[in-house]
C-alpha atoms as a PDB file:
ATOM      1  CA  UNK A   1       4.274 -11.817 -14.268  1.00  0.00           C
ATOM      2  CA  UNK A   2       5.512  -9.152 -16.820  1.00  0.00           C
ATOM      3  CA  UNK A   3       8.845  -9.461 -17.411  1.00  0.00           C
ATOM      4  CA  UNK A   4      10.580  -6.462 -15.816  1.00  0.00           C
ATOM      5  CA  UNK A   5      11.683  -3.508 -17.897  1.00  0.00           C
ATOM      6  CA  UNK A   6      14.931  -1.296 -17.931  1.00  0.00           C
ATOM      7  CA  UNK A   7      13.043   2.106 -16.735  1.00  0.00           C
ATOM      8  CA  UNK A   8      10.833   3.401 -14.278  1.00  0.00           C
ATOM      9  CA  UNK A   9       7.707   4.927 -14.091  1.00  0.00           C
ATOM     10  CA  UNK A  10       6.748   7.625 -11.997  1.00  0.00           C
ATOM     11  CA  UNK A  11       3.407   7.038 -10.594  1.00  0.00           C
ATOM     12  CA  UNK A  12       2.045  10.202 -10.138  1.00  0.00           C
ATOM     13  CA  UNK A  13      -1.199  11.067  -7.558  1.00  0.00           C
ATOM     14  CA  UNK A  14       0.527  10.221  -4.145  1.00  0.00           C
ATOM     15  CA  UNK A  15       1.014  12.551  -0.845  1.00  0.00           C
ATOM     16  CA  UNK A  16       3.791  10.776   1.287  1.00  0.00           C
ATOM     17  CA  UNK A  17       6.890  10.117  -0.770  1.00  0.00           C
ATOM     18  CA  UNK A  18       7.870   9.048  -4.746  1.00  0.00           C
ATOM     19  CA  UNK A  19       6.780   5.844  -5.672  1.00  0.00           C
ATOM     20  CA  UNK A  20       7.958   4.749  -9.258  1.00  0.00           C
ATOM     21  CA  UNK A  21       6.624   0.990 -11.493  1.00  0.00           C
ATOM     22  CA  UNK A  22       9.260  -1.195 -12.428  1.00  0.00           C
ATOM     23  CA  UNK A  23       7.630  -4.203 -14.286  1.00  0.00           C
ATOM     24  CA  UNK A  24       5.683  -5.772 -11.951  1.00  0.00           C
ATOM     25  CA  UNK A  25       6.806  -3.888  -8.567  1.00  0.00           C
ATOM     26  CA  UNK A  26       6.527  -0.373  -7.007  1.00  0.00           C
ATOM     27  CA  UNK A  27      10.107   1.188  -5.377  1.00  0.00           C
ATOM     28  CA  UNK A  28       9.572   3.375  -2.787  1.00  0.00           C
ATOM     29  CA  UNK A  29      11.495   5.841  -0.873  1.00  0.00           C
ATOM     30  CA  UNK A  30      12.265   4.446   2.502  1.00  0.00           C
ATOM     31  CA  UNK A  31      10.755   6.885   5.431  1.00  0.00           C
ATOM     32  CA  UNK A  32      11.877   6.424   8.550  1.00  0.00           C
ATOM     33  CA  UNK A  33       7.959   4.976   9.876  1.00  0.00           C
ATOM     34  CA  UNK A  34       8.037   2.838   6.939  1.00  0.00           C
ATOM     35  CA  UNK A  35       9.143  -0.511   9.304  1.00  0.00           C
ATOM     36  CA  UNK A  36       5.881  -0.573  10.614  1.00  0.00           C
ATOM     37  CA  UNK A  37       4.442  -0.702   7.273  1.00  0.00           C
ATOM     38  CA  UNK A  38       6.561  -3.449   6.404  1.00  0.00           C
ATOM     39  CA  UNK A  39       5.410  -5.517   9.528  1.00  0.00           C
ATOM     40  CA  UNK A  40       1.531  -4.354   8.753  1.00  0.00           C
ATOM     41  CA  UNK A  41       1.966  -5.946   4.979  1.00  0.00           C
ATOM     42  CA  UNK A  42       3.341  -8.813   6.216  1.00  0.00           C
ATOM     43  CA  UNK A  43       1.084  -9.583   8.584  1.00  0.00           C
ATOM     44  CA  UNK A  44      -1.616  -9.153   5.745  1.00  0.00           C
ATOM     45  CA  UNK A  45       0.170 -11.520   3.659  1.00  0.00           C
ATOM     46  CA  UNK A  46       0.497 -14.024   6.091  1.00  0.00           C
ATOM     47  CA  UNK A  47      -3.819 -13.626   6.465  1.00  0.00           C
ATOM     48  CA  UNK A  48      -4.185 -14.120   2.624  1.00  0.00           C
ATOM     49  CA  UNK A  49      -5.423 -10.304   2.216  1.00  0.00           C
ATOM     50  CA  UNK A  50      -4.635  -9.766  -1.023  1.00  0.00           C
ATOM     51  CA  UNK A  51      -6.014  -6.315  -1.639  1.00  0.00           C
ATOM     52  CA  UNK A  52      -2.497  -4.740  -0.059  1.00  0.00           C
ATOM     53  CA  UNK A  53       0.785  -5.061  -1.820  1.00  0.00           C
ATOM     54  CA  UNK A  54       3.319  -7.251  -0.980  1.00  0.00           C
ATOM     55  CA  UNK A  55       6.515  -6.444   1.047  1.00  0.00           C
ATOM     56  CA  UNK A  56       9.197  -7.802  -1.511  1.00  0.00           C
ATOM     57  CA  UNK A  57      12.725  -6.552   0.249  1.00  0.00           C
ATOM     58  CA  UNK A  58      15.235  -3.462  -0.623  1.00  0.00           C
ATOM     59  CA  UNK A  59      16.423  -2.806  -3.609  1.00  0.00           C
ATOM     60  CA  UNK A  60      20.168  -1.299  -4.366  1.00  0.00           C
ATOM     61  CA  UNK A  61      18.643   2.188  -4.002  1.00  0.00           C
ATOM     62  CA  UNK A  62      17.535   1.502  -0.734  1.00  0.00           C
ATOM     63  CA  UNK A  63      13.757   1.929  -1.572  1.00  0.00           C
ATOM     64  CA  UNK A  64      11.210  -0.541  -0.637  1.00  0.00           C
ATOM     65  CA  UNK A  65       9.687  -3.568  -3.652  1.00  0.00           C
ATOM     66  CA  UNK A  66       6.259  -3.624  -2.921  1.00  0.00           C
ATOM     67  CA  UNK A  67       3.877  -6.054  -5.678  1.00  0.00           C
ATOM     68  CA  UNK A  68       2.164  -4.200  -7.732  1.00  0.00           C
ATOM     69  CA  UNK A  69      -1.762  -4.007  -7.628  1.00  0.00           C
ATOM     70  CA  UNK A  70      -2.750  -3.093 -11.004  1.00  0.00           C
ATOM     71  CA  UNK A  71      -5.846  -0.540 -10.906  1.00  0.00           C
ATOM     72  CA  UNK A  72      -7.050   3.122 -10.528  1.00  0.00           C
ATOM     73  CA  UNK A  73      -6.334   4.771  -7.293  1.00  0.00           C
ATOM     74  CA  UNK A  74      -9.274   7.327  -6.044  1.00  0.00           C
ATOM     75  CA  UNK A  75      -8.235  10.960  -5.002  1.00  0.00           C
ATOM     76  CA  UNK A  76      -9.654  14.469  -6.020  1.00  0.00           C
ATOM     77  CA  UNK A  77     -11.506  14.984  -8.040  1.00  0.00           C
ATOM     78  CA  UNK A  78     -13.029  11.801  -8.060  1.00  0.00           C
ATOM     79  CA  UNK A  79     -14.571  10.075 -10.827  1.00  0.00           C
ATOM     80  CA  UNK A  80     -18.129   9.383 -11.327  1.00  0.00           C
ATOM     81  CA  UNK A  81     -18.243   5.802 -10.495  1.00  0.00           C
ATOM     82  CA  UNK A  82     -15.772   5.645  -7.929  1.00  0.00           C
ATOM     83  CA  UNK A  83     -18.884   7.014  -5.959  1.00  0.00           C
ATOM     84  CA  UNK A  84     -21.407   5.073  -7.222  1.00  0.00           C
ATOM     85  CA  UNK A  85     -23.712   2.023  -4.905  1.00  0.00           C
ATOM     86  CA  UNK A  86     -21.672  -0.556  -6.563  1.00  0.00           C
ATOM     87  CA  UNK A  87     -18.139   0.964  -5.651  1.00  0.00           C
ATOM     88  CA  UNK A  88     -19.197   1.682  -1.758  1.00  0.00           C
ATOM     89  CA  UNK A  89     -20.487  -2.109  -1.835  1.00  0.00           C
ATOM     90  CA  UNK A  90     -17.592  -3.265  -2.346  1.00  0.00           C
ATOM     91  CA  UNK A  91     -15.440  -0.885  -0.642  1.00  0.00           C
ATOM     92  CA  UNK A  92     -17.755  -1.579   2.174  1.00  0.00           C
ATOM     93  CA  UNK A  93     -16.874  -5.355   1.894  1.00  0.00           C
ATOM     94  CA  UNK A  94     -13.259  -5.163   1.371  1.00  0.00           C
ATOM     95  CA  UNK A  95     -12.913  -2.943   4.700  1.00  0.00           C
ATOM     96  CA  UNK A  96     -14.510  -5.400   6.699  1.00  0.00           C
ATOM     97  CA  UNK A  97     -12.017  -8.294   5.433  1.00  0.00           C
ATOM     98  CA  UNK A  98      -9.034  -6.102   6.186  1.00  0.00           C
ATOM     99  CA  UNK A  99     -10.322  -5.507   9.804  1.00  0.00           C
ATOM    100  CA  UNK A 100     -10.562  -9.217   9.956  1.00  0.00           C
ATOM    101  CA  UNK A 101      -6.933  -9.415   8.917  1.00  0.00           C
ATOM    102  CA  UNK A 102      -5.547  -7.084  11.313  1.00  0.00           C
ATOM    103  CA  UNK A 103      -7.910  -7.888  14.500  1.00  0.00           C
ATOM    104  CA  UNK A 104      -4.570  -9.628  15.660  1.00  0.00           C
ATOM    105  CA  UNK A 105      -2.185  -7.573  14.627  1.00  0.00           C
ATOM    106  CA  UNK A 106       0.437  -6.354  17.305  1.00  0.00           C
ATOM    107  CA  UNK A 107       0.654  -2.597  17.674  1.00  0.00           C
ATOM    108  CA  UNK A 108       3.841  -1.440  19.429  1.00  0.00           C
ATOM    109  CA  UNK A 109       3.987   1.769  21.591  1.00  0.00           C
ATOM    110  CA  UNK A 110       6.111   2.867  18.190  1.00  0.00           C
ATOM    111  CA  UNK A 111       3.354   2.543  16.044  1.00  0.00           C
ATOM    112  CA  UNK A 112       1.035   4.876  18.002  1.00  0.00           C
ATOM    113  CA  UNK A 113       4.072   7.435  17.100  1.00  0.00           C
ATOM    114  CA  UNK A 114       3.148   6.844  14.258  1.00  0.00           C
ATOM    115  CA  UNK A 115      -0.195   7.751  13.433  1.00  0.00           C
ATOM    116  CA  UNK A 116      -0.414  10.754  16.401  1.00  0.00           C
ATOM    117  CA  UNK A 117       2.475  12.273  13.492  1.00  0.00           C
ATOM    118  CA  UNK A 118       0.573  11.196  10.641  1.00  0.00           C
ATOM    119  CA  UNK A 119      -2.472  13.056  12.090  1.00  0.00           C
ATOM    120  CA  UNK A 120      -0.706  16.094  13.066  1.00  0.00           C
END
């Protein structure tokens, strides 16, 4: 692990809320839905799926510590190769191991909430 720096980053390129790098973790703004997240991460963890960060605590802002995954995140326009064979293959094949992960996962009547909001 890097060792953890005195500033943030602002990582730019998301739609829900802030999210800002310090060192090797990403703080972010605590939404009131964000427990089922939490629960949904953990459960991942505990499955070894390790293509979803890691639910780390709280920090003294109040914000969630999530691991960071280092990479490129896709959103408009996308680039070239994010839509190439070789990029669906594998996005094909990482899909299928997180629906392994989650067959068991408990949704709670709170959850459905949830999405119908997210959707809405």
């Amino acid at each position: 692990m890097k060792k953890q720096n005195d500033h943030e980053e602002l990582l730019t390129g998301g739609n829900v809320s802030n999210v800002y790098r310090f060192g090797d973790t990403v703080r972010r703004e605590v939404k009131s839905d964000n427990i089922n997240i939490q629960k949904l991460l953990k459960h991942l963890e505990k499955k070894n799926f390790s293509y979803a960060p890691k639910f780390l605590g709280v920090d003294e802002k109040g914000r969630e510590i999530l691991s960071f995954i280092e990479g490129v995140a896709g959103h408009d326009p996308l680039k070239e190769y994010m839509c190439s064979h070789h990029a669906l293959k594998e996005i094909a094949r990482v899909l299928r191991l997180y629906h392994d992960a989650v067959f068991d996962f408990p949704i709670s009547d709170d959850w459905n909430e949830w999405t119908i909001r997210l959707t809405t």
